[in-house]
N, C-alpha and C. Protein backbone atom coordinates (compact mmCIF):
# COMPACT_ATOMS: atom_id res chain seq x y z
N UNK A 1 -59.33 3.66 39.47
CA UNK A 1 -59.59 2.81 40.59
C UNK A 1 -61.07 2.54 40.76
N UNK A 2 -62.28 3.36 40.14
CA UNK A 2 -63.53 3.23 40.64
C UNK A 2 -63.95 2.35 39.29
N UNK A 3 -63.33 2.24 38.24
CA UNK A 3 -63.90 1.37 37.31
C UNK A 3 -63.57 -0.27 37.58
N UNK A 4 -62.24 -0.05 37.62
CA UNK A 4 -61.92 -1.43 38.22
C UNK A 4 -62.01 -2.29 39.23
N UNK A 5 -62.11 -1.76 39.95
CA UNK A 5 -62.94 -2.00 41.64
C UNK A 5 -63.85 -1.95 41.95
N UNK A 6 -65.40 -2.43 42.16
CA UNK A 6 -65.91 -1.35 42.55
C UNK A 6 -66.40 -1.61 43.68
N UNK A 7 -65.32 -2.14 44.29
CA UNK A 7 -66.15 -2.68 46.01
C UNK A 7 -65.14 -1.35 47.10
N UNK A 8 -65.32 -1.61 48.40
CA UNK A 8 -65.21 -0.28 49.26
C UNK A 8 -63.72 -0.51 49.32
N UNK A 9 -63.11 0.49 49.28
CA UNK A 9 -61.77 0.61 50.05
C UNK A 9 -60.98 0.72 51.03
N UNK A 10 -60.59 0.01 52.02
CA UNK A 10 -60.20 0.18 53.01
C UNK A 10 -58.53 0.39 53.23
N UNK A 11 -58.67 1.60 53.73
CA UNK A 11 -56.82 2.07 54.38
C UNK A 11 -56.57 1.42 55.93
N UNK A 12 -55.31 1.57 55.81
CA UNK A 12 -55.24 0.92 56.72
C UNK A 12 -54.31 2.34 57.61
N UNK A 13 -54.94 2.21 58.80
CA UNK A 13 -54.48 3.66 59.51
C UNK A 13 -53.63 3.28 61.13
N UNK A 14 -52.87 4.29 61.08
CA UNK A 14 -51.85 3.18 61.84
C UNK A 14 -51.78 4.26 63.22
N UNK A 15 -51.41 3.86 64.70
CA UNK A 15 -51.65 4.39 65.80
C UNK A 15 -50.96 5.92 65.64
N UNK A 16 -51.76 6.44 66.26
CA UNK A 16 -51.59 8.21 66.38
C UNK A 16 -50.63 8.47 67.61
N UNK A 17 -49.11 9.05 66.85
CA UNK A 17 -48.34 9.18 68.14
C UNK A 17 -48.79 10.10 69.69
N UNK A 18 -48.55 10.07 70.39
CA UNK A 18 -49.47 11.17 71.26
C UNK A 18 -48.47 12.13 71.52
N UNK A 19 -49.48 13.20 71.92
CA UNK A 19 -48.64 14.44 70.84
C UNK A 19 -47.66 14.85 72.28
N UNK A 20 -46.57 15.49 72.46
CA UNK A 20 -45.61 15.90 73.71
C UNK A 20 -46.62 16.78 74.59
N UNK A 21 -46.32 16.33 75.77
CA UNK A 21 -46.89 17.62 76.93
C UNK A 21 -46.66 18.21 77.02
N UNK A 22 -47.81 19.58 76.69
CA UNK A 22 -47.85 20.89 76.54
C UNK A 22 -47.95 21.41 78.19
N UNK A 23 -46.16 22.18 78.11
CA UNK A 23 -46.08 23.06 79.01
C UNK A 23 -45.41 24.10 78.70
N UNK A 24 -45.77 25.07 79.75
CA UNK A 24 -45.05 26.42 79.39
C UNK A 24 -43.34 26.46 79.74
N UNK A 25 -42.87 26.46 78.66
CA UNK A 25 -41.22 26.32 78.24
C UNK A 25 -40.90 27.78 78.40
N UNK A 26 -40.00 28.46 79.51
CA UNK A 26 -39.85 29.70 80.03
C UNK A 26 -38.82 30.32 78.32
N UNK A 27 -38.31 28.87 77.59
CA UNK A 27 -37.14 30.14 76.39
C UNK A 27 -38.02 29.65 75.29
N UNK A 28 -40.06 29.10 75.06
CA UNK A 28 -40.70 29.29 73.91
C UNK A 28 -40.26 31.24 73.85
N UNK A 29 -40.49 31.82 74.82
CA UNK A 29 -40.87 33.82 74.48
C UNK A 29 -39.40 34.34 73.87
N UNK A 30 -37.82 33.51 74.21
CA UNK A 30 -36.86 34.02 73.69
C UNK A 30 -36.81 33.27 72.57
N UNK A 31 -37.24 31.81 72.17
CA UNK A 31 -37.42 31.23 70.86
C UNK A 31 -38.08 32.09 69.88
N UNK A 32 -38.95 32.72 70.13
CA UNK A 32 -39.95 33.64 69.42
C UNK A 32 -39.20 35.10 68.90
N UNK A 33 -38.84 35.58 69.84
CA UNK A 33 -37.51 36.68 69.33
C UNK A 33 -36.83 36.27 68.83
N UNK A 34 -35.51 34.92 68.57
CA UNK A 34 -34.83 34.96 67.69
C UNK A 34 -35.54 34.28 67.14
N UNK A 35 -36.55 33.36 66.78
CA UNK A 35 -37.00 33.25 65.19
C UNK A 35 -37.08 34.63 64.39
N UNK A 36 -37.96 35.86 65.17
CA UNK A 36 -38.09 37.15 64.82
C UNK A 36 -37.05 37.47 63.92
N UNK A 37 -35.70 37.09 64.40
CA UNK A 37 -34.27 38.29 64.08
C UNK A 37 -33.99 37.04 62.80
N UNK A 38 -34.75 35.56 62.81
CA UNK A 38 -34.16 35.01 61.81
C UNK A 38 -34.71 35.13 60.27
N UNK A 39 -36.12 35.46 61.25
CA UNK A 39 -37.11 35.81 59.71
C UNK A 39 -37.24 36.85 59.25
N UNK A 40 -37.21 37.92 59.96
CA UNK A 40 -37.04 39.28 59.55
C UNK A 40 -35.40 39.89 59.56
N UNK A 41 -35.34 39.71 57.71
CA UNK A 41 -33.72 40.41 57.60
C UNK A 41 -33.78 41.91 58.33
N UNK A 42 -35.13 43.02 57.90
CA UNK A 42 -34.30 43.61 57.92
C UNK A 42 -34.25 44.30 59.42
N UNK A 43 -34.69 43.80 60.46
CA UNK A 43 -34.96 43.60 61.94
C UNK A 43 -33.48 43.46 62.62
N UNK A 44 -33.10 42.10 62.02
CA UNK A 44 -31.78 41.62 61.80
C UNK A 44 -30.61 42.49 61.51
N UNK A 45 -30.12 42.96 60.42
CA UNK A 45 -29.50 44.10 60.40
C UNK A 45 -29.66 44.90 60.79
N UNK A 46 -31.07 45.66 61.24
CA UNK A 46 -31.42 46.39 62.18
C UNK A 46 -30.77 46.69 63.41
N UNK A 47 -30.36 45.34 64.28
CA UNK A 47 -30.39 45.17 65.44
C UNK A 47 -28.24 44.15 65.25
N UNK A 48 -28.19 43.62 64.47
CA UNK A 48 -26.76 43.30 64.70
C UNK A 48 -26.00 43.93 64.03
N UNK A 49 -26.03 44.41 62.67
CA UNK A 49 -24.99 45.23 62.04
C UNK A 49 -25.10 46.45 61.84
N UNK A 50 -26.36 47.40 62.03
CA UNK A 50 -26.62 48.77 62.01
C UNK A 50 -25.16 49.21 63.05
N UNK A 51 -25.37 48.65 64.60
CA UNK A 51 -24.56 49.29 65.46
C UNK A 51 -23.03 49.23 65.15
N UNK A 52 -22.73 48.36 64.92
CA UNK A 52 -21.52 47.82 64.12
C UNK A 52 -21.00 49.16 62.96
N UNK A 53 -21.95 49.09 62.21
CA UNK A 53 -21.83 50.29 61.22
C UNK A 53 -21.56 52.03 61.53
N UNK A 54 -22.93 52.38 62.34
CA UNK A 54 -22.81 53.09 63.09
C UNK A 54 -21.45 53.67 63.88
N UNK A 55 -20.69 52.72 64.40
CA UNK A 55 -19.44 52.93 65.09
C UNK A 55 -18.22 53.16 63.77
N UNK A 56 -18.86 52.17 62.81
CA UNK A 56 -17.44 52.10 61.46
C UNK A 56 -17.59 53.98 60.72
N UNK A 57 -18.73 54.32 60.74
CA UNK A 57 -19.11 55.67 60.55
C UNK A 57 -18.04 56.99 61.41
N UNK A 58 -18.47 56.69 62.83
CA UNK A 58 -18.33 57.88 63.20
C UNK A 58 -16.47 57.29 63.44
N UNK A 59 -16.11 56.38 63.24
CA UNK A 59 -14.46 56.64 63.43
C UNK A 59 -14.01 56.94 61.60
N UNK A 60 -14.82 56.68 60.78
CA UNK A 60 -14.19 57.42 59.31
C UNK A 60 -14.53 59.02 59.38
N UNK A 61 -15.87 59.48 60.21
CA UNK A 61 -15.95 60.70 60.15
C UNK A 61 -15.12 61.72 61.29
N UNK A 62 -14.89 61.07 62.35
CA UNK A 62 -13.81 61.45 63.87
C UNK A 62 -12.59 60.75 63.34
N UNK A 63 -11.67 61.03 62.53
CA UNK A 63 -10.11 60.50 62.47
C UNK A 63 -9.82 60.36 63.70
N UNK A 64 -9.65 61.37 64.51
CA UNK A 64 -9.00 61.53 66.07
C UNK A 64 -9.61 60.55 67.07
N UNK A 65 -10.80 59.83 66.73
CA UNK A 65 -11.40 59.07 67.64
C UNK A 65 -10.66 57.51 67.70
N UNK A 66 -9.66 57.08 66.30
CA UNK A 66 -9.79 55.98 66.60
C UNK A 66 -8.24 56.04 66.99
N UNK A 67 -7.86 57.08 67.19
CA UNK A 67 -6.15 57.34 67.97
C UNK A 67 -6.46 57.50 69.65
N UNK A 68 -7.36 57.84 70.04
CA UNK A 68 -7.79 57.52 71.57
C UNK A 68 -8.39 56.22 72.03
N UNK A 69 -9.27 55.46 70.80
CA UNK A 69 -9.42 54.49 71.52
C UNK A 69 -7.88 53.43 71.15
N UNK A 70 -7.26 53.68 70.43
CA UNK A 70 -6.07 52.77 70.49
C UNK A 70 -5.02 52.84 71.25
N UNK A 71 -5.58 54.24 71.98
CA UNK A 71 -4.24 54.65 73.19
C UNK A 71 -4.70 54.74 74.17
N UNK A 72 -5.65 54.22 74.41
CA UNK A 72 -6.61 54.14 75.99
C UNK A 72 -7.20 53.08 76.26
N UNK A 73 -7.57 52.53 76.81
CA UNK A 73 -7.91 51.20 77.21
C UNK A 73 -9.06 51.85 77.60
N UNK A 74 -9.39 52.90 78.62
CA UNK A 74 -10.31 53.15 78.93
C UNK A 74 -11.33 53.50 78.13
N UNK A 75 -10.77 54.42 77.16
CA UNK A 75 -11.80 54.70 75.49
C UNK A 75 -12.12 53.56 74.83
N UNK A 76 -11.24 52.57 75.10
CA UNK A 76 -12.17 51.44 74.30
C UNK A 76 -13.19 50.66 75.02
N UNK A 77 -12.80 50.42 76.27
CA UNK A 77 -14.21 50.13 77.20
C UNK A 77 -15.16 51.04 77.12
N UNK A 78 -15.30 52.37 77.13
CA UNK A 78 -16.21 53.31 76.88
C UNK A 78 -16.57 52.72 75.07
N UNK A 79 -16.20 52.59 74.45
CA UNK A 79 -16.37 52.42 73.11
C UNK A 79 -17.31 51.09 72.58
N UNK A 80 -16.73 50.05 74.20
CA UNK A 80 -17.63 48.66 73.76
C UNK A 80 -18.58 48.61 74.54
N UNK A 81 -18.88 50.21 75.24
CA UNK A 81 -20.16 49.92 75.78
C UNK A 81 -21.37 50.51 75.20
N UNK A 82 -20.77 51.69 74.54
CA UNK A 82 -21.41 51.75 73.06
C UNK A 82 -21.76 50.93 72.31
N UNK A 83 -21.06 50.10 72.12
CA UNK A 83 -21.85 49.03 71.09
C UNK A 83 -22.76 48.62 71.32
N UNK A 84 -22.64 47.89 72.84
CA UNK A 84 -23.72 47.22 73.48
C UNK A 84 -24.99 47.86 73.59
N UNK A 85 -24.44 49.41 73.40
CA UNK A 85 -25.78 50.24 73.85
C UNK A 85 -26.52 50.10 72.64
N UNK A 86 -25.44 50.32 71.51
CA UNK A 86 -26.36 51.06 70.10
C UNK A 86 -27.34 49.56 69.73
N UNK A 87 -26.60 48.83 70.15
CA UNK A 87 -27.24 47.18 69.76
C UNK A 87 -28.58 47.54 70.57
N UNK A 88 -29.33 47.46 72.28
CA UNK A 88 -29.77 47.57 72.61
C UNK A 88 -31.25 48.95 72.47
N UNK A 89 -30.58 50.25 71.84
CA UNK A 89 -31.21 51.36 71.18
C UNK A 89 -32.15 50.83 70.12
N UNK A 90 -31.98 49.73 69.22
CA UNK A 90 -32.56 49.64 68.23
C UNK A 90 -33.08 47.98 68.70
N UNK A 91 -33.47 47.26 69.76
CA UNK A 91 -33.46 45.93 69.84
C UNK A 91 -34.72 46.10 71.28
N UNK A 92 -34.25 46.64 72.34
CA UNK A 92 -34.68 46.13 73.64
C UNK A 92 -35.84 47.65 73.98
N UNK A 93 -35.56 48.12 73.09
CA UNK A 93 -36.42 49.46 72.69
C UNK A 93 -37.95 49.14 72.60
N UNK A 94 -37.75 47.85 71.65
CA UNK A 94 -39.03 47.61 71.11
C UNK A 94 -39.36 46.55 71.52
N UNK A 95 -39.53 46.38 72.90
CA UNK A 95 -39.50 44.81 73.88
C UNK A 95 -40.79 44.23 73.89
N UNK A 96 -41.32 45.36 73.66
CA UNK A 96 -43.54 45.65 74.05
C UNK A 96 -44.03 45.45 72.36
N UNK A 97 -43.61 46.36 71.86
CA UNK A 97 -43.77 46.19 70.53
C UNK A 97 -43.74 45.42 69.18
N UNK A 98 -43.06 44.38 69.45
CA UNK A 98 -42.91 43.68 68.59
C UNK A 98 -44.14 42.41 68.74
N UNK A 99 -44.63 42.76 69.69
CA UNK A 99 -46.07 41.79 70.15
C UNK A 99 -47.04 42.16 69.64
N UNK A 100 -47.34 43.61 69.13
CA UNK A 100 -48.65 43.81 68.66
C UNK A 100 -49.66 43.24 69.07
N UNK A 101 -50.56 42.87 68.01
CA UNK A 101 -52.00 42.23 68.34
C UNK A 101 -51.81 40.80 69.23
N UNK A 102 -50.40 40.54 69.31
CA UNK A 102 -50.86 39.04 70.60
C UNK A 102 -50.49 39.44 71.86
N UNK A 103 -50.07 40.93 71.99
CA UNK A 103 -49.81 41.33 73.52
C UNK A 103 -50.73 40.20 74.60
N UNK A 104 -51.78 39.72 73.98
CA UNK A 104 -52.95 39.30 74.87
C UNK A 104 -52.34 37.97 75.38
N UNK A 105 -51.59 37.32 74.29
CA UNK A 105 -50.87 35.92 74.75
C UNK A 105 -50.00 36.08 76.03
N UNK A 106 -48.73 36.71 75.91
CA UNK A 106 -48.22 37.39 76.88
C UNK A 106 -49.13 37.40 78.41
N UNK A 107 -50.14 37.82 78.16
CA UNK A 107 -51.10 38.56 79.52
C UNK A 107 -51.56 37.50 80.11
N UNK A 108 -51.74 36.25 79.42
CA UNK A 108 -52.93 35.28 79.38
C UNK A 108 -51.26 33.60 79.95
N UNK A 109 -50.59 34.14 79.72
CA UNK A 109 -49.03 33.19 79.95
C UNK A 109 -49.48 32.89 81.67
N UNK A 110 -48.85 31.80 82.03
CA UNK A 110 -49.00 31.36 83.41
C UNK A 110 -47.88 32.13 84.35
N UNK A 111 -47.10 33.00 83.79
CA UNK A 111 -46.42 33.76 84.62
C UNK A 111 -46.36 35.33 84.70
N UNK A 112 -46.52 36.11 85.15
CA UNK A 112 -46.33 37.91 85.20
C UNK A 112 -46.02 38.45 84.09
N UNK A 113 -46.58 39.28 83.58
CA UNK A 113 -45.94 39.96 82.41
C UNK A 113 -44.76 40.60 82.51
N UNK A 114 -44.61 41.03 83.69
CA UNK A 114 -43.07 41.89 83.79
C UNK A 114 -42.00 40.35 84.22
N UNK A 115 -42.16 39.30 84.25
CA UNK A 115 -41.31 38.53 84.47
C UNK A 115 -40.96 37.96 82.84
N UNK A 116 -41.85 37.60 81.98
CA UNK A 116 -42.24 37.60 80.95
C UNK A 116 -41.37 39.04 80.18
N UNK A 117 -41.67 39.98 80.41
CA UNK A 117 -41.10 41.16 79.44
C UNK A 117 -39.07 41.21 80.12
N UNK A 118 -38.92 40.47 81.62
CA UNK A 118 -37.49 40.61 82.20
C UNK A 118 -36.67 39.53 81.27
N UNK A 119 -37.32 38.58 80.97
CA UNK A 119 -36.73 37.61 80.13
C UNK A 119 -36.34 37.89 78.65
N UNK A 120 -37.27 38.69 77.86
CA UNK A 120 -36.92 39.55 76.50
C UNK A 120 -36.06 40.57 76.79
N UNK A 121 -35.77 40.93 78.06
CA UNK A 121 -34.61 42.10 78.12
C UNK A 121 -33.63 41.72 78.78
N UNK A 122 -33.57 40.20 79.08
CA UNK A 122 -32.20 39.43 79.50
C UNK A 122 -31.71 38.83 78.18
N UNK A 123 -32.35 38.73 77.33
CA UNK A 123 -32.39 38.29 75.97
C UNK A 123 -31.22 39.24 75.15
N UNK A 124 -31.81 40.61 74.88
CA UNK A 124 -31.07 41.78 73.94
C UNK A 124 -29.95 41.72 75.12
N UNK A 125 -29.79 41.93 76.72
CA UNK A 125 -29.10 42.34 77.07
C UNK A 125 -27.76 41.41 77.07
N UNK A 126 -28.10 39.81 76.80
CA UNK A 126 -26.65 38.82 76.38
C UNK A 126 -26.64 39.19 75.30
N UNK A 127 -27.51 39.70 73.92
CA UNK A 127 -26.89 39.85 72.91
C UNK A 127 -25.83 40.96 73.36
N UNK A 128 -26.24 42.49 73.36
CA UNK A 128 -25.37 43.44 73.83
C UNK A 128 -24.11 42.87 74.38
N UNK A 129 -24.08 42.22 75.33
CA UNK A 129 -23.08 41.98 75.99
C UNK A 129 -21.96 40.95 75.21
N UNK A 130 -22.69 40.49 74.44
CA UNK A 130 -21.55 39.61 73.12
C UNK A 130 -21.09 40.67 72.74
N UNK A 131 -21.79 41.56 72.14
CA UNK A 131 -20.73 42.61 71.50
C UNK A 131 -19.99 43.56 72.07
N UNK A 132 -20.60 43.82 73.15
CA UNK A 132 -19.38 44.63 74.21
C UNK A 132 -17.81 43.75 74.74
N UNK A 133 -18.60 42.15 74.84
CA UNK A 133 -17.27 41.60 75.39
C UNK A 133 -16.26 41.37 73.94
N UNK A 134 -16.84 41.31 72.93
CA UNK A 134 -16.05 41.15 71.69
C UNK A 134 -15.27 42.34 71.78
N UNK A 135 -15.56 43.49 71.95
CA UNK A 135 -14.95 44.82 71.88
C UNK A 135 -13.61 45.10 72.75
N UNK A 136 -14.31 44.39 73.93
CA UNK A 136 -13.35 44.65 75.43
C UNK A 136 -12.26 43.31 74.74
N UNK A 137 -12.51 42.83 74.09
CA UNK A 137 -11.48 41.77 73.81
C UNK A 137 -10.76 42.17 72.86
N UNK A 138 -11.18 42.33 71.62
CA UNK A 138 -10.02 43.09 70.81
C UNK A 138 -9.43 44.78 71.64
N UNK A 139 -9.98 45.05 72.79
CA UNK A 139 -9.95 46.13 73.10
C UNK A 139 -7.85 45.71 73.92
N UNK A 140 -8.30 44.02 74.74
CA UNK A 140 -7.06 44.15 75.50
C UNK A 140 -6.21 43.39 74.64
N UNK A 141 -6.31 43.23 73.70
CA UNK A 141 -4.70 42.70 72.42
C UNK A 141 -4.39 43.85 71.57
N UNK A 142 -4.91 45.22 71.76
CA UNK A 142 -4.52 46.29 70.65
C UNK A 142 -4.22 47.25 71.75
N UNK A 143 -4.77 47.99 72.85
CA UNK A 143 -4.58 48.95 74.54
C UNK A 143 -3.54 47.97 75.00
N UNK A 144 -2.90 49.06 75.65
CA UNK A 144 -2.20 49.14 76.28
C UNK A 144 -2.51 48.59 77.91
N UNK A 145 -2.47 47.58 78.19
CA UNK A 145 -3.50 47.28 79.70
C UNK A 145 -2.98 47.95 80.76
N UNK A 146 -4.31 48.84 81.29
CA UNK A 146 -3.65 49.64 82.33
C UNK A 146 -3.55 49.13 83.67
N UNK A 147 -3.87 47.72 84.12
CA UNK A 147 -3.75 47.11 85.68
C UNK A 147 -5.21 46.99 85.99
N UNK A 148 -5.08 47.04 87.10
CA UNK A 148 -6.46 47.12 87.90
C UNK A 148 -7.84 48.04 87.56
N UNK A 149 -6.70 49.20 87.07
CA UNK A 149 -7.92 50.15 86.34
C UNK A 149 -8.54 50.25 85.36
N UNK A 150 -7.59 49.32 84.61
CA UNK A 150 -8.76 48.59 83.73
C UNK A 150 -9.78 47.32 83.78
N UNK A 151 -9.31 46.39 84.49
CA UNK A 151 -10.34 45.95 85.03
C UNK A 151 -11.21 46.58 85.49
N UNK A 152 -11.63 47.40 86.48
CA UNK A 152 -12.62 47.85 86.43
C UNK A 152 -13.22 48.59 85.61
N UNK A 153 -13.03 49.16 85.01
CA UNK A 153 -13.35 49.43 83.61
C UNK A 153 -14.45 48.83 82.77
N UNK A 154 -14.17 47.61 82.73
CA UNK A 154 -14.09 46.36 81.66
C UNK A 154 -15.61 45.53 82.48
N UNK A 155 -15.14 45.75 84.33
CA UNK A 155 -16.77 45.25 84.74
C UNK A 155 -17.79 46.27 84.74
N UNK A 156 -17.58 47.70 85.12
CA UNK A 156 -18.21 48.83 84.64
C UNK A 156 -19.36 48.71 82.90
N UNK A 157 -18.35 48.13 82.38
CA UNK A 157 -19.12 47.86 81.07
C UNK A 157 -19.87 46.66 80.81
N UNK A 158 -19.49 45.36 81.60
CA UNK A 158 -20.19 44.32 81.98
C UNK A 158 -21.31 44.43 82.83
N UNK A 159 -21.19 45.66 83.51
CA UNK A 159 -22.58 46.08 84.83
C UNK A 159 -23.75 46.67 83.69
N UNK A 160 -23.04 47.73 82.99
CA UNK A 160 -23.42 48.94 82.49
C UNK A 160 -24.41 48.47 81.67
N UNK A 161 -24.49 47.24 80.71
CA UNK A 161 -24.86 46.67 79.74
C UNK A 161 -25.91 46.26 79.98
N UNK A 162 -26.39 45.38 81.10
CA UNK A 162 -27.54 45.21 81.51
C UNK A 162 -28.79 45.92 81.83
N UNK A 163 -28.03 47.23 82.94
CA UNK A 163 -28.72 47.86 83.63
C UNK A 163 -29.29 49.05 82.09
N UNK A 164 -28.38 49.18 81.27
CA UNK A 164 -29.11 50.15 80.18
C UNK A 164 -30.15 49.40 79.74
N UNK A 165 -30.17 48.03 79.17
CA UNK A 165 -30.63 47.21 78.41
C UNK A 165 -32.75 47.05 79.30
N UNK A 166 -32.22 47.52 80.56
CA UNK A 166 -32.99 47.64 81.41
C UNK A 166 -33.83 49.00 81.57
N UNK A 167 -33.21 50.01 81.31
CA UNK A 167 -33.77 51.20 81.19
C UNK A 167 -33.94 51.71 79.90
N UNK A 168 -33.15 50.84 78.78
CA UNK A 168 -34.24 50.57 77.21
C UNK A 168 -35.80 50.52 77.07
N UNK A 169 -35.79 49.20 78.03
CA UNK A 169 -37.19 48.41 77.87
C UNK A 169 -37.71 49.11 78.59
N UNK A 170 -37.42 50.12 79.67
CA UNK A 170 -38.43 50.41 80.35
C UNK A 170 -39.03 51.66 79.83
N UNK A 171 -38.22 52.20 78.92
CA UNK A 171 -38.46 53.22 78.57
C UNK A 171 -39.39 53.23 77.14
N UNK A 172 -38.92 52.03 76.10
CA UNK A 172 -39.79 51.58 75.35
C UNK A 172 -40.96 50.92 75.37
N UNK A 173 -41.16 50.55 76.77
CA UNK A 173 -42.53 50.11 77.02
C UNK A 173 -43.46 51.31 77.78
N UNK A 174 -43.00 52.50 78.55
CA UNK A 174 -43.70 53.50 79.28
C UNK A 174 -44.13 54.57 77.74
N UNK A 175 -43.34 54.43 76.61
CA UNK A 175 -43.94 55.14 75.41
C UNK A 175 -44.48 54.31 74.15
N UNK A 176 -44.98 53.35 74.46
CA UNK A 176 -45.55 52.76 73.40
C UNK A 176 -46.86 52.86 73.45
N UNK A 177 -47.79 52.25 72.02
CA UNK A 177 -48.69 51.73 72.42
C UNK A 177 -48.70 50.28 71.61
N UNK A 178 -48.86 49.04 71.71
CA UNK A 178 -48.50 48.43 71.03
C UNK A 178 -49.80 47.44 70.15
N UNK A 179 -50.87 48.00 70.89
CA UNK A 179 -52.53 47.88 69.84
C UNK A 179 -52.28 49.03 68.97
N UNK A 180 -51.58 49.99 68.62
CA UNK A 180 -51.76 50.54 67.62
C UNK A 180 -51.90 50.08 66.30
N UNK A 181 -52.67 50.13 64.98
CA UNK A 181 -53.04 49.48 63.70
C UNK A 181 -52.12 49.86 62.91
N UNK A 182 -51.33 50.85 63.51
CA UNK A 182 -50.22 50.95 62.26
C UNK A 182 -48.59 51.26 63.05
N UNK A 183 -48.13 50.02 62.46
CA UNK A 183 -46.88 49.97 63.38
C UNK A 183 -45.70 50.93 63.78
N UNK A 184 -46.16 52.12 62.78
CA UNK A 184 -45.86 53.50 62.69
C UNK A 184 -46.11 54.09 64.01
N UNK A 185 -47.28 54.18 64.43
CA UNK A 185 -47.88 54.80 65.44
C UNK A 185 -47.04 54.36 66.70
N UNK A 186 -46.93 53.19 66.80
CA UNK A 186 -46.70 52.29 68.24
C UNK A 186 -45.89 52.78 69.24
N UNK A 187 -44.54 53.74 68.35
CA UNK A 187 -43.43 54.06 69.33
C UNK A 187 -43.86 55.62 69.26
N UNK A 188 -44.25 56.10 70.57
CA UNK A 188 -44.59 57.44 70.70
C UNK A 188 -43.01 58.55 70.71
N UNK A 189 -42.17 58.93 69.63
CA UNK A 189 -40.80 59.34 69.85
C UNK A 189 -40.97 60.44 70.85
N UNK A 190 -42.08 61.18 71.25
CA UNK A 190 -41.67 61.77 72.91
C UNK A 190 -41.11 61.57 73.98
């Protein structure tokens, strides 16, 4: 082009769309967690099929466990609130932590950090609760439905799910540190 030409070149540049108004979108902080669980496999299994597993474990190692929850309705609501929990043990644990070095973004957000950190633990706590209600559901086509008393039961584990999911985070954020340099360090297991 510079031999054959050799006069100036002109492009031709065409109007600059203007870019969307930047505001603070209250589900960018839950967008950010599940990108997390999409980009990190093993976070991901971590947090949806560990618990899953976990449960497939202890009923091959407890024979007798999976003859009570199939003859109790109530053992299996106790059973899908386990899930929800073990989901939450390995997920809502690390509510503070998974921020590391941008904790500062968080701080610097136009709204409270604890309103900010209630929203990441309303987050794990609908996940949990998918898998508890999945449970309570295969729980009432295989149990025996006991009436009323199982319903309550069944909201017991719908209450239960939250309020743990709640004393997860609170508990994973009162033992962290989450400036720690090595991500080892962060969760103090005391």
């Amino acid at each position: 082009g510079f031999l054959i030409d050799t006069g100036t070149l002109q492009g031709n540049r065409q109007a600059r769309a203007s870019p969307p108004a930047t505001r603070w979108l209250p589900l960018s902080l839950l967008r950010k967690d599940l990108l997390l669980l999409r980009r990190d496999r093993a976070f991901l299994y971590q947090v949806m099929v560990v618990p899953v597993v976990m449960l497939a474990v202890q009923f091959i190692l407890n024979p007798d466990m999976g003859g009570a929850v199939a003859g109790s309705f109530r053992h299996a609501c106790m059973l899908a609130f386990v899930l929800g929990a073990y989901l939450l043990m390995f997920s809502a644990i690390g509510v503070i932590n998974v921020e590391g070095p941008a904790l500062w973004l968080l701080t610097s957000a136009p709204q409270t950090l604890a309103r900010l950190l209630l929203q990441k633990v309303a987050l794990w706590a609908g996940l949990g609760l998918i898998y508890a209600l999945a449970a309570i559901a295969m729980a009432v086509t295989m149990t025996p439905w006991p009436g009323a008393a199982g319903l309550a039961d069944a909201v017991m584990v719908v209450v239960g799910v939250p309020i743990f999911a709640v004393v997860t985070a609170g508990m994973g954020a009162a033992g962290s540190d989450p400036l720690a340099v090595e991500p080892q360090h962060r969760m103090d297991a005391g």
